[in-house]
PDB file of N, CA and C in Angstrom:
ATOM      1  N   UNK A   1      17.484 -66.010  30.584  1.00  0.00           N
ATOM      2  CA  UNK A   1      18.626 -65.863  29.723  1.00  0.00           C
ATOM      3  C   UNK A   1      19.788 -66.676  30.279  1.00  0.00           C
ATOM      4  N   UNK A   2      20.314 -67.159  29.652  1.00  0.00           N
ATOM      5  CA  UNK A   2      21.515 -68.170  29.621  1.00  0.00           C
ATOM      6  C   UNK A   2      22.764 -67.330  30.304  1.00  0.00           C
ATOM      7  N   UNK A   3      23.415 -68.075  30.906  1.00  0.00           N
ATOM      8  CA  UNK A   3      24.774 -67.240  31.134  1.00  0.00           C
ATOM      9  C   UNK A   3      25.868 -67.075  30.540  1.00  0.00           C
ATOM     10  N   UNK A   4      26.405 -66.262  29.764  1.00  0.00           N
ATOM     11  CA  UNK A   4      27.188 -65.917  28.788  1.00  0.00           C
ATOM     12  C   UNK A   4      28.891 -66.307  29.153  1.00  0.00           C
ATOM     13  N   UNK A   5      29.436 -66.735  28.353  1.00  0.00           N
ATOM     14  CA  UNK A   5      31.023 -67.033  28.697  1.00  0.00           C
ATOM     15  C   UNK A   5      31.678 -65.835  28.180  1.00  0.00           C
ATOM     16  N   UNK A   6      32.874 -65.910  28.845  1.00  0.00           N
ATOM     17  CA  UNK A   6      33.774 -65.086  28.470  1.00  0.00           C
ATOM     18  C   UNK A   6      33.950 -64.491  27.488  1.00  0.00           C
ATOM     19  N   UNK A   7      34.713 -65.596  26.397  1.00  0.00           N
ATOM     20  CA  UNK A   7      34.539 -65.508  25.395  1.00  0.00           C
ATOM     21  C   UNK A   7      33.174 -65.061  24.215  1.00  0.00           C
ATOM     22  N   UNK A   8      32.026 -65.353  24.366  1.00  0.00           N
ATOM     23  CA  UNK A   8      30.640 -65.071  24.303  1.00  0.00           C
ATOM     24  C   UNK A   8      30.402 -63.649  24.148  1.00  0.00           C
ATOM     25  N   UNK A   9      31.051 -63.148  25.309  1.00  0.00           N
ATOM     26  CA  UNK A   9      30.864 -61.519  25.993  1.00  0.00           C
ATOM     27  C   UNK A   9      31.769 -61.154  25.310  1.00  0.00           C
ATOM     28  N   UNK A  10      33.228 -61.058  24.755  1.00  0.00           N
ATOM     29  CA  UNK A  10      34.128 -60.603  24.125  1.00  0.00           C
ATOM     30  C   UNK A  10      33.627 -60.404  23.044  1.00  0.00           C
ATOM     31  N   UNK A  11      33.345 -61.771  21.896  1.00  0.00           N
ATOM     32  CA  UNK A  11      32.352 -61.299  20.687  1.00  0.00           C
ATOM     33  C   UNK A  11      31.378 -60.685  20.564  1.00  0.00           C
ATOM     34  N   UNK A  12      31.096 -60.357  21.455  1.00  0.00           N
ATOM     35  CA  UNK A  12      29.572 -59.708  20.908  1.00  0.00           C
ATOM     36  C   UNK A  12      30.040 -57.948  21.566  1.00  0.00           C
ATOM     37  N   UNK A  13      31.374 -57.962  22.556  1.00  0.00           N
ATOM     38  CA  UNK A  13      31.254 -56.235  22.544  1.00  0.00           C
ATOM     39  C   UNK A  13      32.469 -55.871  21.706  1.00  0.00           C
ATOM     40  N   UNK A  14      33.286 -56.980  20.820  1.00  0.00           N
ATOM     41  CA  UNK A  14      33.935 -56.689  19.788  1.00  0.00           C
ATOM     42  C   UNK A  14      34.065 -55.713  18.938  1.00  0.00           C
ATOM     43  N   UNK A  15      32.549 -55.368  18.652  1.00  0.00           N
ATOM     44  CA  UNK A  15      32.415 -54.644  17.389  1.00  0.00           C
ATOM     45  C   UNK A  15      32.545 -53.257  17.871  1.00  0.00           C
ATOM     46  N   UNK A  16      32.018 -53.156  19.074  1.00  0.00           N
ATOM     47  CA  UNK A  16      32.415 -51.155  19.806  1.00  0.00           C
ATOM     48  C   UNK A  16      33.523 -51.286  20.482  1.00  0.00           C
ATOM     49  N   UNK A  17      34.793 -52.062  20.093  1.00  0.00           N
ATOM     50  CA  UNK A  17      35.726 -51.446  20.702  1.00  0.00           C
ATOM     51  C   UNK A  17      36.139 -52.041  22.314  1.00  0.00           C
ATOM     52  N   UNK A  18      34.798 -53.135  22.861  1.00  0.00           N
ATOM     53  CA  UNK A  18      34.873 -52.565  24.523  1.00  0.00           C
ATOM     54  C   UNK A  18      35.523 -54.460  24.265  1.00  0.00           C
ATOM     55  N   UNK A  19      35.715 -54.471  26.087  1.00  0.00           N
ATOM     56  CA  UNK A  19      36.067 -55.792  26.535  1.00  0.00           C
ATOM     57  C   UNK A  19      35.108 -56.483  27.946  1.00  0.00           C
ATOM     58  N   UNK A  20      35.032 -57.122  28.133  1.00  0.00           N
ATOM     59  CA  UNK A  20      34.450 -57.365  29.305  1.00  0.00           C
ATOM     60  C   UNK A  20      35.359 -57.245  30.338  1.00  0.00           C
ATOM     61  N   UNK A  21      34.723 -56.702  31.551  1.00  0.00           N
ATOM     62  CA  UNK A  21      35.172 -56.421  32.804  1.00  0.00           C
ATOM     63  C   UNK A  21      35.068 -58.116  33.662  1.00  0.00           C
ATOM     64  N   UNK A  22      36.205 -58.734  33.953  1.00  0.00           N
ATOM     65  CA  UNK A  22      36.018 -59.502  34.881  1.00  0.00           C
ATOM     66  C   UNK A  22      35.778 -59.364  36.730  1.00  0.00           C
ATOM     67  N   UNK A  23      34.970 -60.466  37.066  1.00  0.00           N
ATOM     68  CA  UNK A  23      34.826 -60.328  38.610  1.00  0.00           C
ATOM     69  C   UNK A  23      36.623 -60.781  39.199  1.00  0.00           C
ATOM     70  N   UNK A  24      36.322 -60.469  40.934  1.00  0.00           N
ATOM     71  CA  UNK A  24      37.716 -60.816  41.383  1.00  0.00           C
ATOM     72  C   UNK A  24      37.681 -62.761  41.348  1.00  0.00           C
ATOM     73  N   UNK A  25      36.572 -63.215  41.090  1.00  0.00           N
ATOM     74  CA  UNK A  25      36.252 -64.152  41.227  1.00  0.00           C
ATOM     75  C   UNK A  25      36.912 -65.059  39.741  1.00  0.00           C
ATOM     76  N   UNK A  26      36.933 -64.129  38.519  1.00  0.00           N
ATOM     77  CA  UNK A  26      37.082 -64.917  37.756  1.00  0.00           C
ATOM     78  C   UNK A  26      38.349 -64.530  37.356  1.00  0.00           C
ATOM     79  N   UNK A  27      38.663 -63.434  37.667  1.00  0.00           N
ATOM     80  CA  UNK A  27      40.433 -63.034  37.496  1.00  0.00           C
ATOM     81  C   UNK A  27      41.100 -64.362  38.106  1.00  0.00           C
ATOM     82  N   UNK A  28      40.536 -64.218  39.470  1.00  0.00           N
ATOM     83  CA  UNK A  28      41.602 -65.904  40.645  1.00  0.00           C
ATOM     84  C   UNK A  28      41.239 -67.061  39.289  1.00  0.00           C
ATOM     85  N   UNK A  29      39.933 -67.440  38.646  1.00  0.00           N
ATOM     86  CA  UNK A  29      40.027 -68.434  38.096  1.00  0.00           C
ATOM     87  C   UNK A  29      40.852 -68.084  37.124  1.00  0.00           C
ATOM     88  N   UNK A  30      40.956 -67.419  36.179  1.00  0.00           N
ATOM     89  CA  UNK A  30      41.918 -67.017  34.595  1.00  0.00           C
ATOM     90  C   UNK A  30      43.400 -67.250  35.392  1.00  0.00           C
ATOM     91  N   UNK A  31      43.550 -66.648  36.330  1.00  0.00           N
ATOM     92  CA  UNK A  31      45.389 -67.148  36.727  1.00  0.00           C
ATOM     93  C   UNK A  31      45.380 -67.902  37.552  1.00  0.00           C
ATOM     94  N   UNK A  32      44.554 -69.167  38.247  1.00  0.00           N
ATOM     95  CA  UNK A  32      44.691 -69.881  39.072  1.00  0.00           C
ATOM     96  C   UNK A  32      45.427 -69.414  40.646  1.00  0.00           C
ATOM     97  N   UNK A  33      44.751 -68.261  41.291  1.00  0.00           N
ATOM     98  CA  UNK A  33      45.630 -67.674  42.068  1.00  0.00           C
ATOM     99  C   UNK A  33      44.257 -67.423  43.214  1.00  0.00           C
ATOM    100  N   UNK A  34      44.830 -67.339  44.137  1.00  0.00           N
ATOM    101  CA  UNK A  34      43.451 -66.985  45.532  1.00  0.00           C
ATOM    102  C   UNK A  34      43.353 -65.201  45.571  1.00  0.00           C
ATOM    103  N   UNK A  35      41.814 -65.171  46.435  1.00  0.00           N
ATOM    104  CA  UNK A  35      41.630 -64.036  46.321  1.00  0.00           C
ATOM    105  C   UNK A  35      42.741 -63.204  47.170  1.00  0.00           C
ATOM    106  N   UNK A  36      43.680 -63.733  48.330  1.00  0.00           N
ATOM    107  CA  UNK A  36      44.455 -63.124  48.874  1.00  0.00           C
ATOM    108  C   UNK A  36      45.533 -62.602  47.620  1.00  0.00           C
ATOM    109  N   UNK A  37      45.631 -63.105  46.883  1.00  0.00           N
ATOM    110  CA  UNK A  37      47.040 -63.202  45.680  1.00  0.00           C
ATOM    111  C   UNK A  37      46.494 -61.776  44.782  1.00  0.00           C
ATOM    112  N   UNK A  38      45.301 -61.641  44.363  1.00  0.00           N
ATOM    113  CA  UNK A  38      44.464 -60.951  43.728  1.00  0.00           C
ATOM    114  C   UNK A  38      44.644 -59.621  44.783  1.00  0.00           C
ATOM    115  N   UNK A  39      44.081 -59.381  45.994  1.00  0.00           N
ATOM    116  CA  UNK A  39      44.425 -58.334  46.736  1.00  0.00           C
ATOM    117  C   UNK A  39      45.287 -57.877  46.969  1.00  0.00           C
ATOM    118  N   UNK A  40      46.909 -58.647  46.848  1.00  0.00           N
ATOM    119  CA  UNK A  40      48.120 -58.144  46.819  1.00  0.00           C
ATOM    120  C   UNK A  40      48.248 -57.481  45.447  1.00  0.00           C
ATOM    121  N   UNK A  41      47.741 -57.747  44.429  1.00  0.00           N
ATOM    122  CA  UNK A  41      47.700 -57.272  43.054  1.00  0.00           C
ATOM    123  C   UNK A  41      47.627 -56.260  43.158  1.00  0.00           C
ATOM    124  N   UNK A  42      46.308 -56.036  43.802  1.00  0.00           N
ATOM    125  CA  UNK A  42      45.880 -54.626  43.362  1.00  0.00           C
ATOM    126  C   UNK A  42      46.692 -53.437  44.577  1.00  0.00           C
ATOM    127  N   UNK A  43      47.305 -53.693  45.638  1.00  0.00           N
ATOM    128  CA  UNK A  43      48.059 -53.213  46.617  1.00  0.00           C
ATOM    129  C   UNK A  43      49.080 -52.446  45.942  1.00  0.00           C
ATOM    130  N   UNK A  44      49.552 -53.627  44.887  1.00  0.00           N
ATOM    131  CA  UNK A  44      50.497 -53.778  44.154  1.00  0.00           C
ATOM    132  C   UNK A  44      50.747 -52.732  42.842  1.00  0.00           C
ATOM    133  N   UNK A  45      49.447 -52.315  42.865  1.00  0.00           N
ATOM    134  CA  UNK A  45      49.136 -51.195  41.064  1.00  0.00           C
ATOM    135  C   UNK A  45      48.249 -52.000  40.751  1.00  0.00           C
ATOM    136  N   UNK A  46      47.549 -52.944  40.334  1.00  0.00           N
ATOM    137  CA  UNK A  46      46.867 -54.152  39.147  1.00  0.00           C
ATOM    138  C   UNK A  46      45.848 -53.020  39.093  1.00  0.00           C
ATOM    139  N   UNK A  47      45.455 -52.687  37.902  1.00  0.00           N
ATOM    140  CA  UNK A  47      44.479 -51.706  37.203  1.00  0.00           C
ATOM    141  C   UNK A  47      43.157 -52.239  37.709  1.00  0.00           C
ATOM    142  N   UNK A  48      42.493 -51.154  38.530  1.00  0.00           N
ATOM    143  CA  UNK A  48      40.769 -51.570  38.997  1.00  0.00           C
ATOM    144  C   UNK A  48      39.985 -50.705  38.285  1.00  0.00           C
ATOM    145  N   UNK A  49      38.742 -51.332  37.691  1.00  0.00           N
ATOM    146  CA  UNK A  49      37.824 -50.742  37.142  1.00  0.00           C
ATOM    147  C   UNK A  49      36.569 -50.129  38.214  1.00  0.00           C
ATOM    148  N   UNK A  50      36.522 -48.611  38.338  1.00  0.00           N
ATOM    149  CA  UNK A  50      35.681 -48.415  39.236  1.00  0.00           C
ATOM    150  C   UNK A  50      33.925 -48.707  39.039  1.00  0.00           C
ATOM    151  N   UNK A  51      33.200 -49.112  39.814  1.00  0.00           N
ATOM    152  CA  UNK A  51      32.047 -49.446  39.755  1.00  0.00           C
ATOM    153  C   UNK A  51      31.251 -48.405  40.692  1.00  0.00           C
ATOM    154  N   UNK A  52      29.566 -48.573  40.244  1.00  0.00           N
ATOM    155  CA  UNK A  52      28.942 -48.084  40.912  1.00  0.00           C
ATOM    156  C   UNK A  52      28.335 -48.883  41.961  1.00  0.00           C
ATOM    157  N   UNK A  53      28.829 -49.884  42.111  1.00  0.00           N
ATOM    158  CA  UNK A  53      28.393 -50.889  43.534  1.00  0.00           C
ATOM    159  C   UNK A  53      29.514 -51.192  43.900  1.00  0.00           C
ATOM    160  N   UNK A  54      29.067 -52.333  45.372  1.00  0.00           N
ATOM    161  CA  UNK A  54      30.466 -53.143  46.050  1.00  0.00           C
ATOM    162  C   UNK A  54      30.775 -53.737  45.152  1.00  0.00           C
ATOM    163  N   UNK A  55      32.198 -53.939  44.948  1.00  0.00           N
ATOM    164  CA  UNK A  55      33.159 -55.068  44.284  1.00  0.00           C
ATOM    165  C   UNK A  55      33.890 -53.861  43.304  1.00  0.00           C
ATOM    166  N   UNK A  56      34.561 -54.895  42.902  1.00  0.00           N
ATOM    167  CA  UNK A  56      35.484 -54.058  41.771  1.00  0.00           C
ATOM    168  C   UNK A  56      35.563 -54.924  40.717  1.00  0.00           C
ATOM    169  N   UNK A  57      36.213 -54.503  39.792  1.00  0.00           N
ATOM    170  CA  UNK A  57      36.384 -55.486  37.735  1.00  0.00           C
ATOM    171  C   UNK A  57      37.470 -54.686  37.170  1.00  0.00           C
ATOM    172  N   UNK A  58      37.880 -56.171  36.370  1.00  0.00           N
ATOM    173  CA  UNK A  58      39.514 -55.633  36.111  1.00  0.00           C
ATOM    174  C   UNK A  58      39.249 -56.069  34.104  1.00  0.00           C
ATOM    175  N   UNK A  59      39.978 -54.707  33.724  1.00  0.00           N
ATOM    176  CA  UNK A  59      40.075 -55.352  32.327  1.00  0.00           C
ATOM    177  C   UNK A  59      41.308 -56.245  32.198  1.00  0.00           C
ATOM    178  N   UNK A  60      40.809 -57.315  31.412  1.00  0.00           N
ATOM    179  CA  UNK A  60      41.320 -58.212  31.167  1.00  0.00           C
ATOM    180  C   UNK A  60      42.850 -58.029  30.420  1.00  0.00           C
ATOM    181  N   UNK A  61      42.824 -57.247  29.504  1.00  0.00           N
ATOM    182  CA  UNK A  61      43.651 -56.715  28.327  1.00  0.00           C
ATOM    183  C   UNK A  61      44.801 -55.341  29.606  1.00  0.00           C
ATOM    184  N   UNK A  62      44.014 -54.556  30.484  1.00  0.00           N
ATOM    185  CA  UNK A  62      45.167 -54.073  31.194  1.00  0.00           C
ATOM    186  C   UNK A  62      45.868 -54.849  32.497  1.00  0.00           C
ATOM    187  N   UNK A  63      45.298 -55.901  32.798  1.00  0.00           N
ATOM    188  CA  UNK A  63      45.844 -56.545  33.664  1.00  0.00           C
ATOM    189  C   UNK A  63      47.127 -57.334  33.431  1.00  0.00           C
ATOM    190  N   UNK A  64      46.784 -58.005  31.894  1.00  0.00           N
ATOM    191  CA  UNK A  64      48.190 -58.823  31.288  1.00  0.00           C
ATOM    192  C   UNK A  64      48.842 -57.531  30.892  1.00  0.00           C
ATOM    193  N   UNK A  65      48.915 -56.555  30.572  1.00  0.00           N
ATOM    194  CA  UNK A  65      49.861 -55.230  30.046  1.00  0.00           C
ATOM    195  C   UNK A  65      50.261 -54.870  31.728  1.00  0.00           C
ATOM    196  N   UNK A  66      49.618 -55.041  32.796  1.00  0.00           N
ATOM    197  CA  UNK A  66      50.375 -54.604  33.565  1.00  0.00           C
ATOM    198  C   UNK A  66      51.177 -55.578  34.413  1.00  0.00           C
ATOM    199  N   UNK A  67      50.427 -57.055  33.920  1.00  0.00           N
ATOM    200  CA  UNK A  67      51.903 -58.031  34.733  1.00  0.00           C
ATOM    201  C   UNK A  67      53.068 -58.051  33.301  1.00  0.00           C
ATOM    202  N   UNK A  68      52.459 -58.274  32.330  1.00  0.00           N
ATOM    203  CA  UNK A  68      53.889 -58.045  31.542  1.00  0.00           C
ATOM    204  C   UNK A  68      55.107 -56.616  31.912  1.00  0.00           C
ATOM    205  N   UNK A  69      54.592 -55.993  32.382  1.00  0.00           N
ATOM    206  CA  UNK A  69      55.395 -54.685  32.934  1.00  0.00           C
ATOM    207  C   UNK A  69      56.287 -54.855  33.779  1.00  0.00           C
ATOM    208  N   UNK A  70      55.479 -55.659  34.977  1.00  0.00           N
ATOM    209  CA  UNK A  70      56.075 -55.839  36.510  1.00  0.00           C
ATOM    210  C   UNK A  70      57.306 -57.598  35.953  1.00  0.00           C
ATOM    211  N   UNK A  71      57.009 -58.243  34.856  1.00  0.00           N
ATOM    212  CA  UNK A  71      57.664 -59.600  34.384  1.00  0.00           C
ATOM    213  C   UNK A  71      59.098 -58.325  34.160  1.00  0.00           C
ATOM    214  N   UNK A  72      59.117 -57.554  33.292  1.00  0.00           N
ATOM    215  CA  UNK A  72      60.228 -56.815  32.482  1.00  0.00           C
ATOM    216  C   UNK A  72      60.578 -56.092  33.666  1.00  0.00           C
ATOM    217  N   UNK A  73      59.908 -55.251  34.656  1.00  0.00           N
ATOM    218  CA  UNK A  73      61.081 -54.875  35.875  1.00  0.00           C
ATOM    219  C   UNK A  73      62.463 -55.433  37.016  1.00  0.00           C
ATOM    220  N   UNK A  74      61.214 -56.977  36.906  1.00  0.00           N
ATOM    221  CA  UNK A  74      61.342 -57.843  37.597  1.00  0.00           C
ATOM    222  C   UNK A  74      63.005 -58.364  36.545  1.00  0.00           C
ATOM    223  N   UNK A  75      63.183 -58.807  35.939  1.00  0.00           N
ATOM    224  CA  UNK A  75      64.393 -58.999  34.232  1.00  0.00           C
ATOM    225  C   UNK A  75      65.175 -58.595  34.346  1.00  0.00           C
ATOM    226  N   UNK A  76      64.861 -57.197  34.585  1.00  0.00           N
ATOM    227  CA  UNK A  76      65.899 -55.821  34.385  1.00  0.00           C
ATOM    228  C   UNK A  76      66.602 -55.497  36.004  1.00  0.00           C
ATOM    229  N   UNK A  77      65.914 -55.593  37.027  1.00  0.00           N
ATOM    230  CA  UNK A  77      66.441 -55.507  38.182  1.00  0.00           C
ATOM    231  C   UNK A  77      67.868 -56.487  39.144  1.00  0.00           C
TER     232      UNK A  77
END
């Protein structure tokens, strides 16, 4: 089986509602940021999706709701 893109995986769990869980691997690629930058994230609050193995996955959709949060504290302060 082929390896599915992002986008790929979004359409097709569209229809129930869900989103795909990204790796820490592809979060650093979506914001161009290192995995050190990514670990301050989550230090930081960045929403982790718990797993039943090593690693962790972040929804995509609460991660931008939670830097748009920290953008508007950041405004207001």
């Amino acid at each position: 089986m082929a390896t599915q893109t992002l986008a790929e995986r979004t359409e097709i769990l569209a229809p129930t509602g869900l989103s795909p869980l990204l790796t820490t691997a592809q979060l650093m690629a979506r914001y161009g940021v290192s995995n050190w930058t990514v670990n301050e994230w989550v230090k930081a609050g960045c929403p982790v999706e718990p797993t039943a193995f090593r690693g962790r996955r972040f929804d995509l959709a609460a991660v931008q709701a939670w830097m748009a949060e920290r953008s508007e504290q950041r405004l207001t302060a």
